[in-house]
N, C-alpha and C. Protein backbone atom coordinates (compact mmCIF):
# COMPACT_ATOMS: atom_id res chain seq x y z
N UNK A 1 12.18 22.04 2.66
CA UNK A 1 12.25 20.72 2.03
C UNK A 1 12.81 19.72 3.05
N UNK A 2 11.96 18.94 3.39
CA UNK A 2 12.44 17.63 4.01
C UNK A 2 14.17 17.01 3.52
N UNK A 3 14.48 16.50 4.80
CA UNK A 3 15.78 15.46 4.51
C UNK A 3 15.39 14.37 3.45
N UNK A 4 14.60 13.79 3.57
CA UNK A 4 13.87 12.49 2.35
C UNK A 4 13.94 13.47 1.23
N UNK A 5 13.16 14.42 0.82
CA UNK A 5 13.05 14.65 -0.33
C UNK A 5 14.69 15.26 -1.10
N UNK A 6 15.38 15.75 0.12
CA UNK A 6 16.72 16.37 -0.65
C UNK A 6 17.74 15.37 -1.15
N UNK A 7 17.70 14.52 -0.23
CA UNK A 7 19.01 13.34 -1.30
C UNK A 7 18.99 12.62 -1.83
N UNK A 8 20.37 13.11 -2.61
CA UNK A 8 20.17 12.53 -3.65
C UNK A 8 20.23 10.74 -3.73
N UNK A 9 19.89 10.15 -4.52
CA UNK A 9 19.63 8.46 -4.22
C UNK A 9 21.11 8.15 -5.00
N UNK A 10 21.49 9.10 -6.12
CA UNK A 10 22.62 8.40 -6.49
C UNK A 10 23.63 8.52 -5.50
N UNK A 11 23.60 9.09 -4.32
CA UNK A 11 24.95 8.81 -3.23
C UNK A 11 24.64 7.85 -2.36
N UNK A 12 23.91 6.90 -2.62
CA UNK A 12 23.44 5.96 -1.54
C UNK A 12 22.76 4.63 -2.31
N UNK A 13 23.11 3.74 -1.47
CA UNK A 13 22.65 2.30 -2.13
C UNK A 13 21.03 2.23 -1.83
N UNK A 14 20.85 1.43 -2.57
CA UNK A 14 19.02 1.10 -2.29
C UNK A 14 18.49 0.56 -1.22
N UNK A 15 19.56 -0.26 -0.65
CA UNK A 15 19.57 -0.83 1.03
C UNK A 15 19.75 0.34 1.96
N UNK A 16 20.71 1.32 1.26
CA UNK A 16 20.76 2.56 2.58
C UNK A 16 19.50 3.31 2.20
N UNK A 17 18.86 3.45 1.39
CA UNK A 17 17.57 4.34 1.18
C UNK A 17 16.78 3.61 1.57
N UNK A 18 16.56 2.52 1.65
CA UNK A 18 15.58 1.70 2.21
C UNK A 18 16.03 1.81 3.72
N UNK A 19 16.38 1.62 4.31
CA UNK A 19 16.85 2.00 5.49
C UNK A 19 16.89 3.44 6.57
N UNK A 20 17.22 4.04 5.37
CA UNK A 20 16.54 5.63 5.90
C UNK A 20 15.13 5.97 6.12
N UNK A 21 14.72 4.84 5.07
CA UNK A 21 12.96 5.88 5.00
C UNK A 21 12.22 4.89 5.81
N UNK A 22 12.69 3.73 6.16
CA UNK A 22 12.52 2.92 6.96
C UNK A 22 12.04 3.48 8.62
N UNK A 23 13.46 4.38 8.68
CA UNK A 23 13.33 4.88 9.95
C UNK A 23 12.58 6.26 10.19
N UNK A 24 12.50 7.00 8.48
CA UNK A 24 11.82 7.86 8.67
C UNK A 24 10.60 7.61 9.05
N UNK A 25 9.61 6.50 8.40
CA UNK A 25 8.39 6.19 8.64
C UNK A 25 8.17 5.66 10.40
N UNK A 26 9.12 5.35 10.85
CA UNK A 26 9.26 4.78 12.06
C UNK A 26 8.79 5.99 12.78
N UNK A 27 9.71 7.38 12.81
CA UNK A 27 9.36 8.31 13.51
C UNK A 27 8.01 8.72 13.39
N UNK A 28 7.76 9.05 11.65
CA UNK A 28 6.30 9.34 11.74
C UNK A 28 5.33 8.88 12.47
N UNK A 29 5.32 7.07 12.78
CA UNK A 29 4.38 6.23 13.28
C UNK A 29 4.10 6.78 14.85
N UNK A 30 5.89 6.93 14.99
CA UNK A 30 5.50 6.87 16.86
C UNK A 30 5.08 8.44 17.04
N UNK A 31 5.44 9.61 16.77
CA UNK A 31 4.68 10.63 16.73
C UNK A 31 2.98 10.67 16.46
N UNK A 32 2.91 10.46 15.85
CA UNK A 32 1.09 10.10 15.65
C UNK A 32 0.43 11.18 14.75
N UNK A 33 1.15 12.58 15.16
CA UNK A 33 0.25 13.27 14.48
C UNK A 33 -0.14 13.35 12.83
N UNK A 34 0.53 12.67 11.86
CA UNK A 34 0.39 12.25 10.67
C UNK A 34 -1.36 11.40 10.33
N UNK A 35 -1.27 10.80 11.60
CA UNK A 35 -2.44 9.48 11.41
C UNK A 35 -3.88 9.51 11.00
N UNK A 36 -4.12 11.18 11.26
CA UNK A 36 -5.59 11.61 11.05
C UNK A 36 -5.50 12.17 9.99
N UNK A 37 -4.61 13.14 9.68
CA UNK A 37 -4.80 13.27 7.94
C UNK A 37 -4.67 12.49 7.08
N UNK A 38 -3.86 11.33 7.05
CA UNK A 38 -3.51 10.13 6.51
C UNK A 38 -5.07 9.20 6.04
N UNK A 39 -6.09 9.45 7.26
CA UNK A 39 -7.30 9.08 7.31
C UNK A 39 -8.01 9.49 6.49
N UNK A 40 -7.90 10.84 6.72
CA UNK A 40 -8.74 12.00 5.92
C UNK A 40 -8.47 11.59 4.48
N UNK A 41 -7.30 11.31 3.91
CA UNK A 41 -6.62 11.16 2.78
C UNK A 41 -7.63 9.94 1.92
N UNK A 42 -7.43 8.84 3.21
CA UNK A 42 -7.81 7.42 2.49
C UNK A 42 -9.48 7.27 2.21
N UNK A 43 -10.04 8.12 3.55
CA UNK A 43 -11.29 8.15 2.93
C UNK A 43 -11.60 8.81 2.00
N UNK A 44 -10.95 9.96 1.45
CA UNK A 44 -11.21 11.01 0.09
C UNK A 44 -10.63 9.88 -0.60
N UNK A 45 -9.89 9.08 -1.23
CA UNK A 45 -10.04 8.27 -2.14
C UNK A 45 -10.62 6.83 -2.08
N UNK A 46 -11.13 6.16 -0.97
CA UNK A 46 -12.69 5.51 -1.21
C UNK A 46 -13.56 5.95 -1.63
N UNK A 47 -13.83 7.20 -1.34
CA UNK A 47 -15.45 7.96 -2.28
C UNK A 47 -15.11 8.06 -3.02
N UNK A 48 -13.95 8.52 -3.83
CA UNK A 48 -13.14 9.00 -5.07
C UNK A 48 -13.66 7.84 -6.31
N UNK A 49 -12.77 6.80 -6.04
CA UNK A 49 -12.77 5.55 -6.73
C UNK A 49 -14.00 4.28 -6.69
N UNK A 50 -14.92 4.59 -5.22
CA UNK A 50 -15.67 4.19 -5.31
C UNK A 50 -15.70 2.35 -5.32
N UNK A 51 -14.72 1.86 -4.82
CA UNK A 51 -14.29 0.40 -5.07
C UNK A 51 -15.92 -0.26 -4.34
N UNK A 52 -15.71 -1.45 -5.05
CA UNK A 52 -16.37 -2.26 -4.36
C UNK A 52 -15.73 -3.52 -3.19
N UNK A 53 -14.58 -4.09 -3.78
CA UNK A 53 -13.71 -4.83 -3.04
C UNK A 53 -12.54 -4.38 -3.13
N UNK A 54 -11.67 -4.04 -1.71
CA UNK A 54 -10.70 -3.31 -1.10
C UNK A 54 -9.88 -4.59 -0.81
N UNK A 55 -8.92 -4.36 -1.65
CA UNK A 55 -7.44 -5.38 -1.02
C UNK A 55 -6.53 -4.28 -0.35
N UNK A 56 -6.64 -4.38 0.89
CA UNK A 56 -5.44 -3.74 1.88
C UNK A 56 -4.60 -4.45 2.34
N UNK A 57 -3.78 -4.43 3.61
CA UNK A 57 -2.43 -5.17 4.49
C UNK A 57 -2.58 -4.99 5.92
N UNK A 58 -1.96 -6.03 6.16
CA UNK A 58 -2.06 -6.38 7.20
C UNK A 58 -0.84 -5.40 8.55
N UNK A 59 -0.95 -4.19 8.86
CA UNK A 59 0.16 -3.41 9.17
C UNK A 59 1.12 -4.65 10.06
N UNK A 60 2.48 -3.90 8.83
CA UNK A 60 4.06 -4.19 9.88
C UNK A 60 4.25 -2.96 10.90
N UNK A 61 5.65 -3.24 11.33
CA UNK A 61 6.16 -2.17 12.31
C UNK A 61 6.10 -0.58 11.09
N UNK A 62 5.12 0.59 11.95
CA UNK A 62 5.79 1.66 11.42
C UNK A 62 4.63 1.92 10.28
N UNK A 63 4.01 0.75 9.76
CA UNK A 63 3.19 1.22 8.66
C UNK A 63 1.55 1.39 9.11
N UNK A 64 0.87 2.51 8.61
CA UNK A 64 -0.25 2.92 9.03
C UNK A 64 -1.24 2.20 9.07
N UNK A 65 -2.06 2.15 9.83
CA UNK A 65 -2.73 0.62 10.55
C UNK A 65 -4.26 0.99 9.83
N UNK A 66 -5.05 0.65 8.48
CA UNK A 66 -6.41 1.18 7.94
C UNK A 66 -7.12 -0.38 8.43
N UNK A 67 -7.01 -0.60 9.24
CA UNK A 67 -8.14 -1.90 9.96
C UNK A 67 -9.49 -1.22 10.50
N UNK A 68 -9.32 -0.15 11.25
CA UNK A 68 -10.78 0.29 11.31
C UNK A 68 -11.29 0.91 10.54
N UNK A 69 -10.64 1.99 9.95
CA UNK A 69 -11.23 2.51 8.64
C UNK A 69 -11.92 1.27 7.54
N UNK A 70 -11.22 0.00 7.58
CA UNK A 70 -11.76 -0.46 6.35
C UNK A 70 -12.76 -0.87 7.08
N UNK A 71 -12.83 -1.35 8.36
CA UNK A 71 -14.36 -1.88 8.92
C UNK A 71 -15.09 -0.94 9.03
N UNK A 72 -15.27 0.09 9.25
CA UNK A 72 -16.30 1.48 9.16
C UNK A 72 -16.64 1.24 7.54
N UNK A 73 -15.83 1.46 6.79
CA UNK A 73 -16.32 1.72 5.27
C UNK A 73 -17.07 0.30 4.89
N UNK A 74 -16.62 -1.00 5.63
CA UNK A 74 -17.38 -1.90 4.88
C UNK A 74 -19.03 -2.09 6.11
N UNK A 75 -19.18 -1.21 7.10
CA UNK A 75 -20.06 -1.33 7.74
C UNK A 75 -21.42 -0.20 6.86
N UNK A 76 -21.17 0.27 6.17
CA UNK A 76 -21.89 1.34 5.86
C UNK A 76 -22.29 1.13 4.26
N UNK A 77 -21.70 -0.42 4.15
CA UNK A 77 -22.57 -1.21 2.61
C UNK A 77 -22.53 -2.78 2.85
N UNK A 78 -23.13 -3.45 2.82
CA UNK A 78 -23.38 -4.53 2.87
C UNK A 78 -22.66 -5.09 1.72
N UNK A 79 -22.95 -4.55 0.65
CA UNK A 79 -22.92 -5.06 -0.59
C UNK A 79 -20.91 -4.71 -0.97
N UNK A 80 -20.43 -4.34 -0.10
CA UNK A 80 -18.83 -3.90 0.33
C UNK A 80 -17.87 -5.10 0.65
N UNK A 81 -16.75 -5.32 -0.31
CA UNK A 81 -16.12 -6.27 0.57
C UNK A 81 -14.38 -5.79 0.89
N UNK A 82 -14.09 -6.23 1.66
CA UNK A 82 -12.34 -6.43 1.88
C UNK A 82 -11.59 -7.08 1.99
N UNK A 83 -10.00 -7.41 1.34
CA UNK A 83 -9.43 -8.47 1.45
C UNK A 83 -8.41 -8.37 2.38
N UNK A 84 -7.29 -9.69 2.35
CA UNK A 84 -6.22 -9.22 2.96
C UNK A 84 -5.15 -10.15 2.29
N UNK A 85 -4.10 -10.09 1.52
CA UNK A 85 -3.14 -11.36 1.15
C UNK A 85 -2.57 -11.94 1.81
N UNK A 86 -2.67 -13.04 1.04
CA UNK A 86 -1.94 -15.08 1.58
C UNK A 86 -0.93 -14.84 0.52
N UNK A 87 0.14 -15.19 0.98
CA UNK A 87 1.36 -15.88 0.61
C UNK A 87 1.14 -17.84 0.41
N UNK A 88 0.65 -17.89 -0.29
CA UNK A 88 0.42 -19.43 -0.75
C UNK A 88 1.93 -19.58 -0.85
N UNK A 89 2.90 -19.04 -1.33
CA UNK A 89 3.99 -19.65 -1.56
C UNK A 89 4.94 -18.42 -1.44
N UNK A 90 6.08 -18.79 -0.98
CA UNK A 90 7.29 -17.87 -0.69
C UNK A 90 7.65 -17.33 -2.45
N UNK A 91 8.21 -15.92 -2.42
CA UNK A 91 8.39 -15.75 -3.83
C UNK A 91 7.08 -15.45 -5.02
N UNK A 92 6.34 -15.60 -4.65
CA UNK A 92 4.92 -16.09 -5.65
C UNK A 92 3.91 -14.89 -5.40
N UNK A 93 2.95 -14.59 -6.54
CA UNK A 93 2.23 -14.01 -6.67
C UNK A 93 1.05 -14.34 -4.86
N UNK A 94 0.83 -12.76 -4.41
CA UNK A 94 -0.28 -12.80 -3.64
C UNK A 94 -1.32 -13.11 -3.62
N UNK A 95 -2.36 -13.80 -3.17
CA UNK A 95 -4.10 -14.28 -3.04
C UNK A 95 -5.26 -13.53 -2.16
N UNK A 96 -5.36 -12.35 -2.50
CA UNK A 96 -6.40 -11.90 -1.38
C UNK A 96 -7.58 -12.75 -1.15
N UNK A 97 -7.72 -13.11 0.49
CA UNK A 97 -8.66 -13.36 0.83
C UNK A 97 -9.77 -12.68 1.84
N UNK A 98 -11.20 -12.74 1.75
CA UNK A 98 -12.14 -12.21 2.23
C UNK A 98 -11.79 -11.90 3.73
N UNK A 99 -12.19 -10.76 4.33
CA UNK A 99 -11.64 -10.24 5.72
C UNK A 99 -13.05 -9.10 6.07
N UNK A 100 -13.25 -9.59 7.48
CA UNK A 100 -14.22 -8.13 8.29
C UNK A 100 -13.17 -8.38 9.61
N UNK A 101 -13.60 -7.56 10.22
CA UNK A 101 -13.23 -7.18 11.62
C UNK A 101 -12.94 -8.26 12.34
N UNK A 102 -14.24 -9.53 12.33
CA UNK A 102 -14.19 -10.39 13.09
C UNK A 102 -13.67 -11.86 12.23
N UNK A 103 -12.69 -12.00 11.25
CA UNK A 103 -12.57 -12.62 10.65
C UNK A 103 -11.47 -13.24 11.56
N UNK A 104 -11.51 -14.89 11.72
CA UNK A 104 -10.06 -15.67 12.24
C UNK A 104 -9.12 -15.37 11.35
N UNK A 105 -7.74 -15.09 12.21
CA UNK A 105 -6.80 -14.99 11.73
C UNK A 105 -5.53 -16.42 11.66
N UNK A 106 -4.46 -16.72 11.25
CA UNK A 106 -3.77 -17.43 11.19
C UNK A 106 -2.18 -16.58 10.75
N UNK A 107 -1.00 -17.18 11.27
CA UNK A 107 0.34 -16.84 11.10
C UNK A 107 0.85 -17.48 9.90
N UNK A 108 1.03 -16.77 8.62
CA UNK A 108 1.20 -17.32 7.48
C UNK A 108 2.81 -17.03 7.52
N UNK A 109 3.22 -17.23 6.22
CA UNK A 109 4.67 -16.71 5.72
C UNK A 109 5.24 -15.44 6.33
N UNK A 110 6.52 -15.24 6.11
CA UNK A 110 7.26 -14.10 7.28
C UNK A 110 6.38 -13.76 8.54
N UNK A 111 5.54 -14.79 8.83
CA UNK A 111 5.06 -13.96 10.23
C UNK A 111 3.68 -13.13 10.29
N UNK A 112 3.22 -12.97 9.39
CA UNK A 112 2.28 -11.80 9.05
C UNK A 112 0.77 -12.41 9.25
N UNK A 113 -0.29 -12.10 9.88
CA UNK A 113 -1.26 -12.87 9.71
C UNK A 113 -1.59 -12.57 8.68
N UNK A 114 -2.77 -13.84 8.38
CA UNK A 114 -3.59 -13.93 6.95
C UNK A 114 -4.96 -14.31 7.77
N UNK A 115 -6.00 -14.12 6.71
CA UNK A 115 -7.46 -14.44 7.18
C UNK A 115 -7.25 -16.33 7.10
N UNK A 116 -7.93 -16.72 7.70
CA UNK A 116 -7.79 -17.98 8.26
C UNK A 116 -8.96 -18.63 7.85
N UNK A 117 -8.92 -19.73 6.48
CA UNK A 117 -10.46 -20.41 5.80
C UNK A 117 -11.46 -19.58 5.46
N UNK A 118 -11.22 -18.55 4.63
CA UNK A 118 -11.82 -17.52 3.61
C UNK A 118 -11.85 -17.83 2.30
N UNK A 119 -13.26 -17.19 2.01
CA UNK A 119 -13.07 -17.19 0.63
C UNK A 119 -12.04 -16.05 -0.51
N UNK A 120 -11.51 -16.80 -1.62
CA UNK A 120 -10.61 -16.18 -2.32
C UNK A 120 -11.14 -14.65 -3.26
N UNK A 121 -10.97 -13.84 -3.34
CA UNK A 121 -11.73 -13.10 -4.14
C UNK A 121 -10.62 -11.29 -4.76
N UNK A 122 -11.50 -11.17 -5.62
CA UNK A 122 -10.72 -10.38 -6.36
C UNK A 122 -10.76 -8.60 -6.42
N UNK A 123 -10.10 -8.32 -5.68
CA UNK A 123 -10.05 -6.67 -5.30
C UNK A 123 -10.04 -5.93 -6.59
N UNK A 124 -11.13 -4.68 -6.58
CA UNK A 124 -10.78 -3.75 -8.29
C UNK A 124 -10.07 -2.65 -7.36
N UNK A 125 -9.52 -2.71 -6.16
CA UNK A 125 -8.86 -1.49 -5.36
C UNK A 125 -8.00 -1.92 -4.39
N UNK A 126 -6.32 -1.57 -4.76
CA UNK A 126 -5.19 -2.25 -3.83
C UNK A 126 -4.62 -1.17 -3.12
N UNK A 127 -4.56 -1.39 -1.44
CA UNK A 127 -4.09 -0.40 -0.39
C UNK A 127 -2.77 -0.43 -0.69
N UNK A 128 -1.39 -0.34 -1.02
CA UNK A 128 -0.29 -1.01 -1.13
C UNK A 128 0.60 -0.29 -0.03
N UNK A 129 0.96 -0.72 0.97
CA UNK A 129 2.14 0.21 1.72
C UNK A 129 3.46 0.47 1.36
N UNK A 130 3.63 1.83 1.60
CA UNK A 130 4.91 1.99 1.29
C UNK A 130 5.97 2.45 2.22
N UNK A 131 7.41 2.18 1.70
CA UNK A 131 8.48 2.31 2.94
C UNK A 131 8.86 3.73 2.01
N UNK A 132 8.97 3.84 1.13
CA UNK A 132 9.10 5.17 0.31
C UNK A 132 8.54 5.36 -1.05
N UNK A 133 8.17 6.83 -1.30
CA UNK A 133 7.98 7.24 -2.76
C UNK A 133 8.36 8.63 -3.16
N UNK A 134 8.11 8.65 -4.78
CA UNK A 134 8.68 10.01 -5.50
C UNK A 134 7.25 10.39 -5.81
N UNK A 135 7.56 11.79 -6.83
CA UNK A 135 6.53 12.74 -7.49
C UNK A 135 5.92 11.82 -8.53
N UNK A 136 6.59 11.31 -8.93
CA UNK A 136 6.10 10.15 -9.77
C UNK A 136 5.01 9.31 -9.77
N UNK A 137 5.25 8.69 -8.27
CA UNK A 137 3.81 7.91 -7.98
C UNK A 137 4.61 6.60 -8.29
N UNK A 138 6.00 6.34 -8.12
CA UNK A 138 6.92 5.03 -8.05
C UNK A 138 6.64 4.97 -6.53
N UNK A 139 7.04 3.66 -6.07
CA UNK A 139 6.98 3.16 -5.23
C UNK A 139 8.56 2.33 -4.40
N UNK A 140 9.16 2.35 -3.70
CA UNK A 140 9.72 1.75 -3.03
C UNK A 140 9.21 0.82 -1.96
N UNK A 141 9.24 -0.31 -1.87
CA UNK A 141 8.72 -1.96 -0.98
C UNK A 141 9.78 -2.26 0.17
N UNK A 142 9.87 -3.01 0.23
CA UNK A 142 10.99 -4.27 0.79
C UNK A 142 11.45 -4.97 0.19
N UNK A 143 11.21 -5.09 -0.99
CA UNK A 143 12.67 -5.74 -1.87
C UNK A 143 11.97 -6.85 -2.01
N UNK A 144 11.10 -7.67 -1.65
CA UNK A 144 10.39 -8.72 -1.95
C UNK A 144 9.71 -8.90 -3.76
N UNK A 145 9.61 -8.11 -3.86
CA UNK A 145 9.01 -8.24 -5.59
C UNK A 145 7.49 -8.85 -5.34
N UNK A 146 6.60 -8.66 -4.44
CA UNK A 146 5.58 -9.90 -4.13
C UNK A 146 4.28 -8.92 -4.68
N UNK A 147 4.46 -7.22 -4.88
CA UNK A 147 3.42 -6.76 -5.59
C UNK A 147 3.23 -6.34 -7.12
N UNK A 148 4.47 -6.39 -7.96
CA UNK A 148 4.87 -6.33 -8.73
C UNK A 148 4.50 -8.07 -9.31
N UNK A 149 4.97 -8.96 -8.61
CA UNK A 149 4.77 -10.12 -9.26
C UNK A 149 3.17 -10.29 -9.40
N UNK A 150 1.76 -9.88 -8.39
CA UNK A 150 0.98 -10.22 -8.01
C UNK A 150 0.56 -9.32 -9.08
N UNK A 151 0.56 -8.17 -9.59
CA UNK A 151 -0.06 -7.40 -10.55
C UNK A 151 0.50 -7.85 -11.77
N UNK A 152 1.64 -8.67 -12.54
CA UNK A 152 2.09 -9.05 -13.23
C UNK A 152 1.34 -10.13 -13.96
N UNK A 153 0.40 -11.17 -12.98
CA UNK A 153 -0.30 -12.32 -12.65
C UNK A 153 -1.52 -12.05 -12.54
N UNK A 154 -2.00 -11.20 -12.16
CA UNK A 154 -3.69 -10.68 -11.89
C UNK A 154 -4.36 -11.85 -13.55
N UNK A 155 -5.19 -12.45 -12.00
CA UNK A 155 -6.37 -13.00 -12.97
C UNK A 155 -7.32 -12.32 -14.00
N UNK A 156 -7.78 -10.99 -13.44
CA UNK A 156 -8.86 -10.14 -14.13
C UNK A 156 -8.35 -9.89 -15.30
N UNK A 157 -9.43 -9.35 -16.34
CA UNK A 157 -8.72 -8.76 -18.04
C UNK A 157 -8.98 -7.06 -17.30
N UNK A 158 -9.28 -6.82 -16.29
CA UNK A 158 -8.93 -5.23 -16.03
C UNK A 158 -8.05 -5.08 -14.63
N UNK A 159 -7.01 -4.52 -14.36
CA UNK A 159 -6.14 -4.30 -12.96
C UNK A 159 -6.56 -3.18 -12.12
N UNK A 160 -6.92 -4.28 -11.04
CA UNK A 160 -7.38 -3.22 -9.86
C UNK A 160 -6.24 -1.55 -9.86
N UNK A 161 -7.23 -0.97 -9.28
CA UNK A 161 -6.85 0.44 -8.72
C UNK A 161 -5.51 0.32 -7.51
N UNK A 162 -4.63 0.71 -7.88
CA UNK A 162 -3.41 0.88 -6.84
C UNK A 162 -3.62 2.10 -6.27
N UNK A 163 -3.69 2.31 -4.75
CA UNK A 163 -3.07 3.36 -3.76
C UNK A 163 -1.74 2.98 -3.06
N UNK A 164 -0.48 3.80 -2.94
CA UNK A 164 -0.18 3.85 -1.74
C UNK A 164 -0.44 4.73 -0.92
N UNK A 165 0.07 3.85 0.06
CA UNK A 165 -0.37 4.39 1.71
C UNK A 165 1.03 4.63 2.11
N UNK A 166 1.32 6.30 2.22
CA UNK A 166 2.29 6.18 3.40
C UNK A 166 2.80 7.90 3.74
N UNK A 167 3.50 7.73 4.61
CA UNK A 167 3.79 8.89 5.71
C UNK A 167 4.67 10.06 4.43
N UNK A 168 4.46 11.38 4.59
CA UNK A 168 4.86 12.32 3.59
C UNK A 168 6.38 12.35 3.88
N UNK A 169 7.23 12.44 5.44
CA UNK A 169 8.04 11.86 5.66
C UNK A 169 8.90 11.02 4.59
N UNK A 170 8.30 10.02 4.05
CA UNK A 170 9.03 9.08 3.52
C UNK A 170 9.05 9.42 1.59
N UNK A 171 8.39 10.66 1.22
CA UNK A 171 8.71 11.41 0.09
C UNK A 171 10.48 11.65 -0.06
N UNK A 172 10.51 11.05 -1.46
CA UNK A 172 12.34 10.43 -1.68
C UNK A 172 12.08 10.98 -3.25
N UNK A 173 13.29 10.81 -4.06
CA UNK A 173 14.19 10.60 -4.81
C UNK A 173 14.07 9.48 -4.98
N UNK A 174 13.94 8.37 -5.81
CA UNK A 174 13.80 7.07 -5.96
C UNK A 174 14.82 6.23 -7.66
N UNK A 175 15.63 5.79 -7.10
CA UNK A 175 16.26 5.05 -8.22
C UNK A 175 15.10 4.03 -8.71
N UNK A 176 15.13 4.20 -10.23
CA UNK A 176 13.73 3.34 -10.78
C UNK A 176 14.78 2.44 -12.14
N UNK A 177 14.14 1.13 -11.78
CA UNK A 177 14.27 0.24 -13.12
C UNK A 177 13.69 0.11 -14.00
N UNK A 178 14.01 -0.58 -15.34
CA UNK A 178 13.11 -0.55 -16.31
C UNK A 178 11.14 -0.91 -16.41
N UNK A 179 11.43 -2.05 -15.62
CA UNK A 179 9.94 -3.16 -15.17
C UNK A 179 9.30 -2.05 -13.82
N UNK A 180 9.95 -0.95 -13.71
CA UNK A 180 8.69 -0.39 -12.00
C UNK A 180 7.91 0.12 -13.46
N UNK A 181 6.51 0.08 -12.50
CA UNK A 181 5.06 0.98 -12.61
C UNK A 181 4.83 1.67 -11.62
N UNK A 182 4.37 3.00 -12.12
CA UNK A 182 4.43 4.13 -11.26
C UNK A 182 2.92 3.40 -10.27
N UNK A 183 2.26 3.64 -9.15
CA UNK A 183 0.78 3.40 -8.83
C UNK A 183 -0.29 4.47 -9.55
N UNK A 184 -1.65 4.33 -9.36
CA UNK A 184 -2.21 4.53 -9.81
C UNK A 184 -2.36 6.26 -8.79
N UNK A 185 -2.57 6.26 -7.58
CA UNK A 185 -2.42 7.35 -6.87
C UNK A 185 -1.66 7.41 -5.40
N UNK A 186 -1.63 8.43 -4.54
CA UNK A 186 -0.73 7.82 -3.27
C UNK A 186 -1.31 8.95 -2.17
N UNK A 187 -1.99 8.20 -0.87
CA UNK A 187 -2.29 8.73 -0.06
C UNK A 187 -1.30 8.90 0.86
N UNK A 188 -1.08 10.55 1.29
CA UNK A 188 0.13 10.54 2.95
C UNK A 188 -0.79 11.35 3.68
N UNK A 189 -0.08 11.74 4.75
CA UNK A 189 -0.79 12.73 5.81
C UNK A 189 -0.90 14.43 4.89
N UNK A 190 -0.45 14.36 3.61
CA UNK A 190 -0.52 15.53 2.63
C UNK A 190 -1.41 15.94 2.13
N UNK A 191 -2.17 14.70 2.06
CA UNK A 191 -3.62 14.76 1.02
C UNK A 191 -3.38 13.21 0.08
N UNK A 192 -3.87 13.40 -0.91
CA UNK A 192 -3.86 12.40 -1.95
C UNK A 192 -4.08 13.12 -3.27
N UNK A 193 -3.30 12.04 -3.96
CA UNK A 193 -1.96 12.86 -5.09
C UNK A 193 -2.37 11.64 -6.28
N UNK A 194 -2.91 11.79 -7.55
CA UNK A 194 -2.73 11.23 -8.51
C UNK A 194 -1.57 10.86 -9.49
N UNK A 195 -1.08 9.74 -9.87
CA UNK A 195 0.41 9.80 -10.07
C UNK A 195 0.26 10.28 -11.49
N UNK A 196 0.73 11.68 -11.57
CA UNK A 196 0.87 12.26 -12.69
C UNK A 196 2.00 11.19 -13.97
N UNK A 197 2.10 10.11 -13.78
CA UNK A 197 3.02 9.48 -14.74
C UNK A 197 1.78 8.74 -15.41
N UNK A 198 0.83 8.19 -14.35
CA UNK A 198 -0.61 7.37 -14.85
C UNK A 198 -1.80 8.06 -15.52
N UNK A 199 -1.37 9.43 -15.27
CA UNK A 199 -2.96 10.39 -15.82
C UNK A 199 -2.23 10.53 -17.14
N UNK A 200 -1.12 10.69 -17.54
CA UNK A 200 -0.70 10.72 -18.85
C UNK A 200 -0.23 9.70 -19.51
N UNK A 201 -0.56 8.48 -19.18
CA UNK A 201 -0.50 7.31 -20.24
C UNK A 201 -1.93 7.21 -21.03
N UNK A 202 -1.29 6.44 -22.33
CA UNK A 202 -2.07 6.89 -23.32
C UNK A 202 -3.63 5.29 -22.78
């Protein structure tokens, strides 16, 4: 059993668990060997789910980089699209906008590029990265609240498909509040894992 998965979260603040798995994912990244099963993972749940429009991210430090994968998968349908989120506003629900390979980019909020004079459009399938997760299929972020608010807000009368994406490494113990939703499933370098909290809602 991994260090992540053995401790316990009640001896540690949510800033120090965020911080640990922080660095756990760090190691994973710079080692590498995680990166191809991780692949293997994400493409078994594109055929899986079958999306038509893919809202993914734009990789930070440490988090697994699916930029070519999503351009391979959207090269092999025309009729395929992918997004990437705008921060229209600090605090505020996300805006995916339209993204290929060769799409201009621009430096939006915290730094992060965004697609640059795209059209706005609506993903039925969200990449979501994660800094940590449980058996659950909960999720640990950055403390921002910006995907939680953005699924809270979803325009559609049906909510896209949630994946996370992230390193098995960063498998935790997770202190959960009343308002988390578990995701829908979660790809690591393990395979991909249906969140048994979502296959049993009614």
């Amino acid at each position: 059993m991994s260090e992540s998965i053995a401790r316990n979260p009640s001896s540690e603040s949510k800033a120090e668990l965020r911080k640990r798995l922080l660095q756990a994912r760090a190691d994973a990244a710079v080692q590498g060997r995680a990166n191809a099963p991780l692949a293997a993972g994400l493409r078994e749940a594109l055929n899986r789910y079958a999306p038509h429009t893919v809202g993914f991210y734009w990789p930070l430090d440490g988090e697994f980089d699916a930029r070519a994968m999503i351009g391979e998968w959207l090269a092999q349908d025309a009729r395929r699209q992918a997004a990437l989120p705008v921060v229209a506003m600090k605090g505020h629900a996300l805006r995916f906008h339209a993204w290929t390979p060769n799409t201009p980019m621009r430096i939006g909020h915290h730094r992060i590029p965004e697609p640059d004079q795209t059209e706005p459009v609506l993903p039925d399938l969200l990449l979501v990265p994660c800094v940590g997760f449980d058996d659950d299929g909960y999720r640990l972020g950055y403390g921002g609240g910006y995907y939680d608010r953005t699924l809270a807000a979803w325009p559609g009368t049906v909510l896209p498909v949630t994946i996370g994406i992230a390193y098995e490494a960063c498998r935790a113990a997770l202190p959960r509040e009343t308002h988390d939703v578990p995701l829908d499933a979660i790809v690591t370098d393990a395979g991909l894992f249906a969140s048994p909290r979502r296959i049993e809602a009614p």
